[in-house]
PDB file of N, CA and C in Angstrom:
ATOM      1  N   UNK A   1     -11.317  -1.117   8.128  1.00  0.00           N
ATOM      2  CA  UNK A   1     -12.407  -0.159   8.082  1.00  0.00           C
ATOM      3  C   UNK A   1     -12.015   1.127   7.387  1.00  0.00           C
ATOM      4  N   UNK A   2     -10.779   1.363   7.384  1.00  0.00           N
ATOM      5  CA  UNK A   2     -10.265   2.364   6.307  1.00  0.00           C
ATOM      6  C   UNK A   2     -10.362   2.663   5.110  1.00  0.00           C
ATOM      7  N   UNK A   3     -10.831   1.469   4.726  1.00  0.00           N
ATOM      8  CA  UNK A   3     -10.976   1.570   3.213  1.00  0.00           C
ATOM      9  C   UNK A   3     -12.037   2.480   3.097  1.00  0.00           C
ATOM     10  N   UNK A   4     -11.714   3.199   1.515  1.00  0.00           N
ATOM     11  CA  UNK A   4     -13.431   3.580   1.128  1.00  0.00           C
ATOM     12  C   UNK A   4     -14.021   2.857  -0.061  1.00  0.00           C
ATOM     13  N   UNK A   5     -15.366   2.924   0.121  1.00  0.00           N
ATOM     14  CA  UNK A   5     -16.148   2.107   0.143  1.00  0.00           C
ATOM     15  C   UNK A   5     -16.502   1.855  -1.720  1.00  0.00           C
ATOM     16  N   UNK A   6     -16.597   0.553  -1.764  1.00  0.00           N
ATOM     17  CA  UNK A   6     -16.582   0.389  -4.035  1.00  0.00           C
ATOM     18  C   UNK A   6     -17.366   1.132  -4.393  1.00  0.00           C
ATOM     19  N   UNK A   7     -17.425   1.047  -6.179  1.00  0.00           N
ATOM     20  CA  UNK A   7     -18.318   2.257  -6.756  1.00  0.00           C
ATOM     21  C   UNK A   7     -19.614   2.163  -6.651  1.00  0.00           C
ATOM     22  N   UNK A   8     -20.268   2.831  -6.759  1.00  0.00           N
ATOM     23  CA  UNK A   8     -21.567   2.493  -6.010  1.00  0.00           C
ATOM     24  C   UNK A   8     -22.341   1.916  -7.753  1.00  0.00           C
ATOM     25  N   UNK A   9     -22.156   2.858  -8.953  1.00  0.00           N
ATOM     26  CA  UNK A   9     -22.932   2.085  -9.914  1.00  0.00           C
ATOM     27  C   UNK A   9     -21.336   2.137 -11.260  1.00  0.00           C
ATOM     28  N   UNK A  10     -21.816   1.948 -12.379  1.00  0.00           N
ATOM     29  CA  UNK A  10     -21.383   1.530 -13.151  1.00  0.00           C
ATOM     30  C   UNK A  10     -20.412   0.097 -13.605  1.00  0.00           C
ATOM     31  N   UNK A  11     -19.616   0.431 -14.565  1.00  0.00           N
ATOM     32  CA  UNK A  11     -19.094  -1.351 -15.359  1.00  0.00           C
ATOM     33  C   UNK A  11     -18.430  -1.482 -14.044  1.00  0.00           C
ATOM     34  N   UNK A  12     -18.424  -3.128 -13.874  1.00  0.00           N
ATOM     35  CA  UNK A  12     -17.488  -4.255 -13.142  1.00  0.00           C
ATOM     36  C   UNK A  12     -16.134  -4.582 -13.892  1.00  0.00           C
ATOM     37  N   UNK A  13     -15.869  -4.360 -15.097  1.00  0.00           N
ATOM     38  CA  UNK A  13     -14.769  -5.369 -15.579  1.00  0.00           C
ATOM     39  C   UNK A  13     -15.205  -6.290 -16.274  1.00  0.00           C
ATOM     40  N   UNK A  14     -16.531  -6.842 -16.500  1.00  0.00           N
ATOM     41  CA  UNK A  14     -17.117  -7.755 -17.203  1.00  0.00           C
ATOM     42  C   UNK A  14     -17.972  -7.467 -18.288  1.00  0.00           C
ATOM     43  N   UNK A  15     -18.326  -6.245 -18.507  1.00  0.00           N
ATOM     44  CA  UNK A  15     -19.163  -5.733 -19.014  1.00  0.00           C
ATOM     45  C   UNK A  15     -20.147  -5.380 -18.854  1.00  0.00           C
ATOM     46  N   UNK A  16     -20.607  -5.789 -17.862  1.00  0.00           N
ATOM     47  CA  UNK A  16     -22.104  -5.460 -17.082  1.00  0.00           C
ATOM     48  C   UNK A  16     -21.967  -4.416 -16.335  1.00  0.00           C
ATOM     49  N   UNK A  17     -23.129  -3.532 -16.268  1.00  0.00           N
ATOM     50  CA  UNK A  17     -23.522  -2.304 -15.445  1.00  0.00           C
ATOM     51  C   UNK A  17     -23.558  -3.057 -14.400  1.00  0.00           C
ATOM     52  N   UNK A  18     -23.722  -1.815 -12.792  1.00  0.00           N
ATOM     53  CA  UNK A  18     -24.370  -2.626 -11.907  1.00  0.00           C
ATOM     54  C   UNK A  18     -24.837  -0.802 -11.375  1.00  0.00           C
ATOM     55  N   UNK A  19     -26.146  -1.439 -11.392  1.00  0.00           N
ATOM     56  CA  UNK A  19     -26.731  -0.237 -10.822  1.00  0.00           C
ATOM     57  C   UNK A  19     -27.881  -0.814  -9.671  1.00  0.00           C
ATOM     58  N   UNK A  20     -27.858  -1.727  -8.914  1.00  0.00           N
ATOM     59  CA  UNK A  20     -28.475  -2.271  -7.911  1.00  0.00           C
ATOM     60  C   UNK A  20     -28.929  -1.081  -6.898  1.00  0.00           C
ATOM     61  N   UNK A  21     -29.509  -0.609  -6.286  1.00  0.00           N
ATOM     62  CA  UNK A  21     -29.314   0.103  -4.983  1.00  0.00           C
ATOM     63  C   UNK A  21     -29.864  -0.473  -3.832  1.00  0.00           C
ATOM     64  N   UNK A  22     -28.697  -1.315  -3.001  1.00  0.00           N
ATOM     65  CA  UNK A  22     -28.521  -1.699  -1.956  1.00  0.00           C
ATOM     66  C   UNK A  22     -28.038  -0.797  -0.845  1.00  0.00           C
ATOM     67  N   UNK A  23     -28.902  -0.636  -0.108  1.00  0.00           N
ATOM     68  CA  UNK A  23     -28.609   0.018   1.244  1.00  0.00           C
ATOM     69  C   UNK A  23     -27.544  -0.441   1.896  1.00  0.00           C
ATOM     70  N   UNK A  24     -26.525   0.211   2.219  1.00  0.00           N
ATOM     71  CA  UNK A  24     -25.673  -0.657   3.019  1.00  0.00           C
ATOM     72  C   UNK A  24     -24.902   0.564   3.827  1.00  0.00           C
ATOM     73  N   UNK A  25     -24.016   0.449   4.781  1.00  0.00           N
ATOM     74  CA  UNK A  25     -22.974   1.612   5.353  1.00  0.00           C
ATOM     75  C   UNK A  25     -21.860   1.124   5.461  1.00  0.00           C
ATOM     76  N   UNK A  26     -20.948   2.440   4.999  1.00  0.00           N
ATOM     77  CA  UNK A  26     -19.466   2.395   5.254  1.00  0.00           C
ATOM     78  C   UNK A  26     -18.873   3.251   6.195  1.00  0.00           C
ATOM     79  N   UNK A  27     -18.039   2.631   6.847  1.00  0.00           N
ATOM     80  CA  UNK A  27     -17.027   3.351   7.720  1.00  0.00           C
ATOM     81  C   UNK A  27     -16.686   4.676   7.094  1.00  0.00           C
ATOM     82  N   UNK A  28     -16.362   5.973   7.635  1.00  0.00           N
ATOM     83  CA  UNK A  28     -15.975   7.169   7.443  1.00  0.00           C
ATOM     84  C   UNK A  28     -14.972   7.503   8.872  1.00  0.00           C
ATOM     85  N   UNK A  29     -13.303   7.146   7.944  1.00  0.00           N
ATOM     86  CA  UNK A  29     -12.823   6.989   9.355  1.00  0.00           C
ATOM     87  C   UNK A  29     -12.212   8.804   9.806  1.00  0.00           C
ATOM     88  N   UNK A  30     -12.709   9.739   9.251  1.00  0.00           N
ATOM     89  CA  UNK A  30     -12.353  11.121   8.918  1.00  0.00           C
ATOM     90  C   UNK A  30     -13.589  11.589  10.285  1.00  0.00           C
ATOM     91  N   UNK A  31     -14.830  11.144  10.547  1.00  0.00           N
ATOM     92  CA  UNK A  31     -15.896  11.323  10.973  1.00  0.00           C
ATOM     93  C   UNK A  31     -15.512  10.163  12.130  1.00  0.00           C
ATOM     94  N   UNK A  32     -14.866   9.018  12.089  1.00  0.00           N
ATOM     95  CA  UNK A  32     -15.671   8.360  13.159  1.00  0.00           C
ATOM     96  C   UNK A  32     -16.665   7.664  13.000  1.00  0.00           C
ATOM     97  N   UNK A  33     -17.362   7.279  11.974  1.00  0.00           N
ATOM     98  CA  UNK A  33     -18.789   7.042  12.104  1.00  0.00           C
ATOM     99  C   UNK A  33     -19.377   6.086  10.765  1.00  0.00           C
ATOM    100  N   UNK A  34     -20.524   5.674  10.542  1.00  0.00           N
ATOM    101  CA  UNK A  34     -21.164   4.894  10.094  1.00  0.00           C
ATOM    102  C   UNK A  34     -22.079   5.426   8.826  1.00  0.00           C
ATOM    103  N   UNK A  35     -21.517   5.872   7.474  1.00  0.00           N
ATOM    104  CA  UNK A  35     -22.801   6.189   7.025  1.00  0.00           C
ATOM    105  C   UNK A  35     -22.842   5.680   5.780  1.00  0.00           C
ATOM    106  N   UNK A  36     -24.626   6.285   5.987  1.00  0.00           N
ATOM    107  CA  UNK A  36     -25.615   5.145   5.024  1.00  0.00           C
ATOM    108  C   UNK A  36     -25.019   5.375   3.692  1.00  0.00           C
ATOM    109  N   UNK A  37     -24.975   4.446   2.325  1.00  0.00           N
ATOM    110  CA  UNK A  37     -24.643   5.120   0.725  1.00  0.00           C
ATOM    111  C   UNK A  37     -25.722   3.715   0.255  1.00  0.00           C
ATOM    112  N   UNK A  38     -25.765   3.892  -0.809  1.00  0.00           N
ATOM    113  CA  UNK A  38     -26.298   3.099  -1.634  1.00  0.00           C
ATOM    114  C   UNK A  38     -25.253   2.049  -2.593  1.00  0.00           C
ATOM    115  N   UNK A  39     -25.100   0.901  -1.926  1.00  0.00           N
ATOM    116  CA  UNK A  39     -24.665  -0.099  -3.548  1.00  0.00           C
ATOM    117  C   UNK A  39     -25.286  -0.244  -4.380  1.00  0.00           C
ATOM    118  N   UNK A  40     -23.905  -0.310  -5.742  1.00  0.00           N
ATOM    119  CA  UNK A  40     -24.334  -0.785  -6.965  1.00  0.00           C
ATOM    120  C   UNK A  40     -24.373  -2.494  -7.244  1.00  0.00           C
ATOM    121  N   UNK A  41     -23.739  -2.855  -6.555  1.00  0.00           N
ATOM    122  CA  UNK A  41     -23.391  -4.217  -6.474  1.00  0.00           C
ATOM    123  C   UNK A  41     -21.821  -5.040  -6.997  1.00  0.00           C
ATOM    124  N   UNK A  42     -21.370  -4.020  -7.215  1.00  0.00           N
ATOM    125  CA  UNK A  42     -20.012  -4.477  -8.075  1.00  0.00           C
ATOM    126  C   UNK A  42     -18.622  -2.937  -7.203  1.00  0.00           C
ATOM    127  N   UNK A  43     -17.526  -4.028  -7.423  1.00  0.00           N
ATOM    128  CA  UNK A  43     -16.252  -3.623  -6.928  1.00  0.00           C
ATOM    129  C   UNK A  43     -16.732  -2.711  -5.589  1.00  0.00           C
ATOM    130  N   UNK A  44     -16.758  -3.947  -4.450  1.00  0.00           N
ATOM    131  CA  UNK A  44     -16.852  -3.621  -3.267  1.00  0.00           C
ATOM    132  C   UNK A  44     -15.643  -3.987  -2.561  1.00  0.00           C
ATOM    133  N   UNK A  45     -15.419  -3.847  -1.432  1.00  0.00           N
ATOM    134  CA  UNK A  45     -14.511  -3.958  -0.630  1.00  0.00           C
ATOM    135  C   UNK A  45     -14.688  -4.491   0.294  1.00  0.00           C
ATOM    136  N   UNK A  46     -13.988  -4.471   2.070  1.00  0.00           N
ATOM    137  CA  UNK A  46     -14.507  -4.837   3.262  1.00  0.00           C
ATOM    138  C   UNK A  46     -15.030  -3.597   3.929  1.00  0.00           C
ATOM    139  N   UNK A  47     -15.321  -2.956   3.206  1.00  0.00           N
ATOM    140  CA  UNK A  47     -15.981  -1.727   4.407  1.00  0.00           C
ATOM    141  C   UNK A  47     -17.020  -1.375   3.924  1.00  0.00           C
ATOM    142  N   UNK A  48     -17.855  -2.286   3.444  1.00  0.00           N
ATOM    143  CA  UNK A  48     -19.412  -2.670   3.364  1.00  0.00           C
ATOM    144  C   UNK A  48     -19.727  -3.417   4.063  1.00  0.00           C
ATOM    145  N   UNK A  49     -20.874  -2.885   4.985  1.00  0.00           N
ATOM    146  CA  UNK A  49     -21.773  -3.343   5.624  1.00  0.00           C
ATOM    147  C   UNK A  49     -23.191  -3.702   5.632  1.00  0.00           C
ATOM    148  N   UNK A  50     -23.817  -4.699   5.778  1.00  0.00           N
ATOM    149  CA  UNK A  50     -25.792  -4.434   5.722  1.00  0.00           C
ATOM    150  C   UNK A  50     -26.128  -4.076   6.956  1.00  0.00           C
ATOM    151  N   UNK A  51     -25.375  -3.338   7.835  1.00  0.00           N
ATOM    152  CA  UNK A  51     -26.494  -3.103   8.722  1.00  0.00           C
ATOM    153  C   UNK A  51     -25.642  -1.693   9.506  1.00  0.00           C
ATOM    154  N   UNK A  52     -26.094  -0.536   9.939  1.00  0.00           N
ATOM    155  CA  UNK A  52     -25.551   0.250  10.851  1.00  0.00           C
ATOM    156  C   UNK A  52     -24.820  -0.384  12.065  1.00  0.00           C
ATOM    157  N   UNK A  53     -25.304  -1.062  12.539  1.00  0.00           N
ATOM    158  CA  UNK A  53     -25.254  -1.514  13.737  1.00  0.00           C
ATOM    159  C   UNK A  53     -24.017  -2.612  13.036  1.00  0.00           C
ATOM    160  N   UNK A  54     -23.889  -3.324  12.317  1.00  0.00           N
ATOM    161  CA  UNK A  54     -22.737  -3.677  12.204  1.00  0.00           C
ATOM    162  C   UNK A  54     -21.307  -3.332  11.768  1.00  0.00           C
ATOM    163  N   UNK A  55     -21.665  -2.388  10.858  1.00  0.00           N
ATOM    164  CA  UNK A  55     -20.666  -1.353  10.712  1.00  0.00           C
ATOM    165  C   UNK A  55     -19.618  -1.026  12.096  1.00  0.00           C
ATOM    166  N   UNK A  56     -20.722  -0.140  12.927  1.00  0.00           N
ATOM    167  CA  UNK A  56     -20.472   0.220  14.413  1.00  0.00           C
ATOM    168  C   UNK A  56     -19.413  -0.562  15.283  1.00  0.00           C
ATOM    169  N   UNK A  57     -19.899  -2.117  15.056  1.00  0.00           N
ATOM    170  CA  UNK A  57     -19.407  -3.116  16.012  1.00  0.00           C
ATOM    171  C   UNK A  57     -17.900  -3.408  15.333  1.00  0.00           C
ATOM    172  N   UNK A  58     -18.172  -3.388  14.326  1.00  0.00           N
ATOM    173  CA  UNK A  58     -16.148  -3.682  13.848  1.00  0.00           C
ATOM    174  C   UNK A  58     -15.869  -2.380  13.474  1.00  0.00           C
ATOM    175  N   UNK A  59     -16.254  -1.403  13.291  1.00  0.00           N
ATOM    176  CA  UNK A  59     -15.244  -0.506  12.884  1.00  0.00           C
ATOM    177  C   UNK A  59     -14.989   1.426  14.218  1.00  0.00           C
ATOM    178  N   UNK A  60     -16.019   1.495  14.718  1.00  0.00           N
ATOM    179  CA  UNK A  60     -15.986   2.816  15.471  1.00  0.00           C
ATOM    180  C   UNK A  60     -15.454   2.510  16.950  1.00  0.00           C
ATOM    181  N   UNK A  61     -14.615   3.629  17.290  1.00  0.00           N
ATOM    182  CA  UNK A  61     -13.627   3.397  18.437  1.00  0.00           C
ATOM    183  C   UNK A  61     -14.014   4.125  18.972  1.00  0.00           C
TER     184      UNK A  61
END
């Protein structure tokens, strides 16, 4: 849950943009907490989530 969270828009490595905006939340382990950002769809990590509430359940102590 430490990680922070991929770029939200521009190139992948393939050449393609990704400017998607997917709702999703990342861990903020500075805060404790769950918040909302927008994906781009490209170079994500594990500390993307689709849902608050799941975020919550694996990552806040």
């Amino acid at each position: 849950c430490g990680e922070k969270f991929g770029l939200i828009g521009g190139a992948d490595g393939t050449g393609r943009t990704c400017y998607a905006l997917h709702r999703m939340f990342s861990y903020n382990a500075e805060k404790n907490e769950c918040i909302l950002f927008f994906y781009g769809g490209c170079n994500g990590n594990r500390n993307i989530f689709a849902s608050k509430k799941k975020c919550e359940e694996y990552c806040v102590e």
